[in-house]
Protein backbone atom coordinates (compact mmCIF):
# COMPACT_ATOMS: atom_id res chain seq x y z
CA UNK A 1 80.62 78.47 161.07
CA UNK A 2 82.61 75.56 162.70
CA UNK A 3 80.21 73.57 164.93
CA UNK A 4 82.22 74.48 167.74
CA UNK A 5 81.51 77.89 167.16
CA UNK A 6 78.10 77.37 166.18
CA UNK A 7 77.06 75.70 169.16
CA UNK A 8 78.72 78.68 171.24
CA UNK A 9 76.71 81.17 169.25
CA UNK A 10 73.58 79.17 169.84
CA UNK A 11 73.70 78.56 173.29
CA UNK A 12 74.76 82.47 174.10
CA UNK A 13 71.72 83.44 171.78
CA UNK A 14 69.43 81.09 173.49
CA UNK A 15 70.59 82.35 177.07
CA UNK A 16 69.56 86.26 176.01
CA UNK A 17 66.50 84.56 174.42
CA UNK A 18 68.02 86.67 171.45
CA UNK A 19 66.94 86.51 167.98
CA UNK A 20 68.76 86.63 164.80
CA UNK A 21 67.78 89.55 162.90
CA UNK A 22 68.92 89.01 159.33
CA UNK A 23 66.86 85.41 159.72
CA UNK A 24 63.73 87.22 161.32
CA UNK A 25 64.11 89.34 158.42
CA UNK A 26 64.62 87.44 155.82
CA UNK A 27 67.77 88.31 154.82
CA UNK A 28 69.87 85.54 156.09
CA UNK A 29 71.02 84.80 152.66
CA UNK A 30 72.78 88.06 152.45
CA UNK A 31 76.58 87.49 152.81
CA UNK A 32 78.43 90.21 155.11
CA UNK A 33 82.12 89.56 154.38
CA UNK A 34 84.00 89.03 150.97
CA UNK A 35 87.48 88.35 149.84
CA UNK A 36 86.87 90.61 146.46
CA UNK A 37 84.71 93.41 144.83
CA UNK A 38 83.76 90.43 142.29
CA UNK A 39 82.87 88.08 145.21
CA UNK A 40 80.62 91.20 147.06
CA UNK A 41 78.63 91.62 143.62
CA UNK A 42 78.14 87.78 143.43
CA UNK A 43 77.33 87.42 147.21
CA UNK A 44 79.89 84.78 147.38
CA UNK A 45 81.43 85.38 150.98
CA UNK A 46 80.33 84.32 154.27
CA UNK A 47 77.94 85.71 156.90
CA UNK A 48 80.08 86.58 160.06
CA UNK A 49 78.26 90.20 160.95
CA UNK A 50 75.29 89.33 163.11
CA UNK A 51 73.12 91.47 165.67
CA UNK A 52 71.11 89.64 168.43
CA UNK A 53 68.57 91.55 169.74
CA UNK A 54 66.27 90.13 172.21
CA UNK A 55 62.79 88.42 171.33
CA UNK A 56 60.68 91.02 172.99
CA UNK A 57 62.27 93.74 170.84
CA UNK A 58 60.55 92.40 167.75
CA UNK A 59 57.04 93.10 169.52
CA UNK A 60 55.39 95.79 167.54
CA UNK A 61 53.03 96.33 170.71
CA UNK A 62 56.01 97.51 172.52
CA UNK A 63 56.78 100.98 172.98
CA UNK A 64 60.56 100.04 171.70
CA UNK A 65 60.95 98.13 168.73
CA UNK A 66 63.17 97.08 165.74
CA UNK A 67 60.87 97.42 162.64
CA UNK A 68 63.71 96.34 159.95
CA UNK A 69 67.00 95.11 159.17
CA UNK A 70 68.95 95.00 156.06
CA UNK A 71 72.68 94.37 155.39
CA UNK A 72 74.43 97.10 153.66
CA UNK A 73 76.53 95.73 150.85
CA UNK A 74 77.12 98.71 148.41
CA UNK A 75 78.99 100.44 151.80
CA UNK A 76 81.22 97.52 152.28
CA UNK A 77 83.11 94.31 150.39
CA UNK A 78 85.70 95.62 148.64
CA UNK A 79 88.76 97.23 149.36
CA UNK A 80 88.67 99.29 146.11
CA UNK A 81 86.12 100.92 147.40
CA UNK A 82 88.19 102.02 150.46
CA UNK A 83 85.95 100.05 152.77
CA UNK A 84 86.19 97.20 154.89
CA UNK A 85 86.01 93.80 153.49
CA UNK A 86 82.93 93.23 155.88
CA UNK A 87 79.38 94.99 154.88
CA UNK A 88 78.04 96.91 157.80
CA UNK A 89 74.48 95.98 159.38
CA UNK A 90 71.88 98.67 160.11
CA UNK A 91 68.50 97.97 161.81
CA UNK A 92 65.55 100.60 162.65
CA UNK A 93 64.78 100.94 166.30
CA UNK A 94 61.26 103.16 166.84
CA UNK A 95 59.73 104.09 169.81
CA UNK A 96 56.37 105.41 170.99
CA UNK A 97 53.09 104.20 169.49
CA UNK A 98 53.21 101.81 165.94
CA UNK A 99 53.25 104.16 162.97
CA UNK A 100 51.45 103.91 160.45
CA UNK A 101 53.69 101.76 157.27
CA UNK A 102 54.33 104.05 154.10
CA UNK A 103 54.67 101.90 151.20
CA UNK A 104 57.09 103.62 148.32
CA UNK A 105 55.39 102.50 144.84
CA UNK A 106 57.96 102.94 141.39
CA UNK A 107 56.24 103.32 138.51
CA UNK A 108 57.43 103.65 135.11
CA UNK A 109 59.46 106.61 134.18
CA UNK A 110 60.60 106.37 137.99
CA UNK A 111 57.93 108.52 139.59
CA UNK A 112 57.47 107.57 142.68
CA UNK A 113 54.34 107.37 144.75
CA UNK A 114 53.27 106.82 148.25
CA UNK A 115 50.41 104.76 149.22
CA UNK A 116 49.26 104.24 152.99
CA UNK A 117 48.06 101.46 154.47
């Protein structure tokens, strides 16, 4: 990002008291837009794609919340693929009382069992 542009996004983030969700989620070093298939499987592009959501959303004692993030890159990056060159984003939004978390377990001989916490 220039620092033009990076100062722009800051301050607009800042003013929604918004929050990042690829860095709350640890996935900031996932890249969302490549020039080639060989750049999307290296994760050699940039990260352009970004949702802002605001702080309070991230509250698991709220009745509406965003519980994950991830960036999709086997649906995007490559035009031989027919996609976009950009990976799409997709976050979980729940509402209603905190769930319980299901853990998925892989074991060998990919069986795959769930344990509850």
């Amino acid at each position: 990002m220039l620092d033009a542009e990076k100062k722009v996004y800051c301050e607009l983030s800042a003013k929604m008291k918004g929050v990042n969700l690829a860095q709350h989620f640890g996935k900031d070093s996932m890249r969302t837009c490549f020039g080639t298939e060989r750049c999307c499987r290296s994760n050699d592009g940039q990260r352009i794609d970004h949702i802002i959501a605001q702080g309070g959303l991230l509250d698991d004692s709220q009745s509406v919340r965003i519980t994950a993030f991830n960036v999709l890159q086997q649906f995007g990056g490559s035009k031989s693929k027919g996609s976009s060159d950009h990976c799409p984003l997709w976050c979980r939004i729940e509402r209603g009382g905190k769930a319980k978390r299901v853990a998925i377990v892989e074991e060998e001989m990919s069986v795959k069992r769930a344990s509850y916490s």
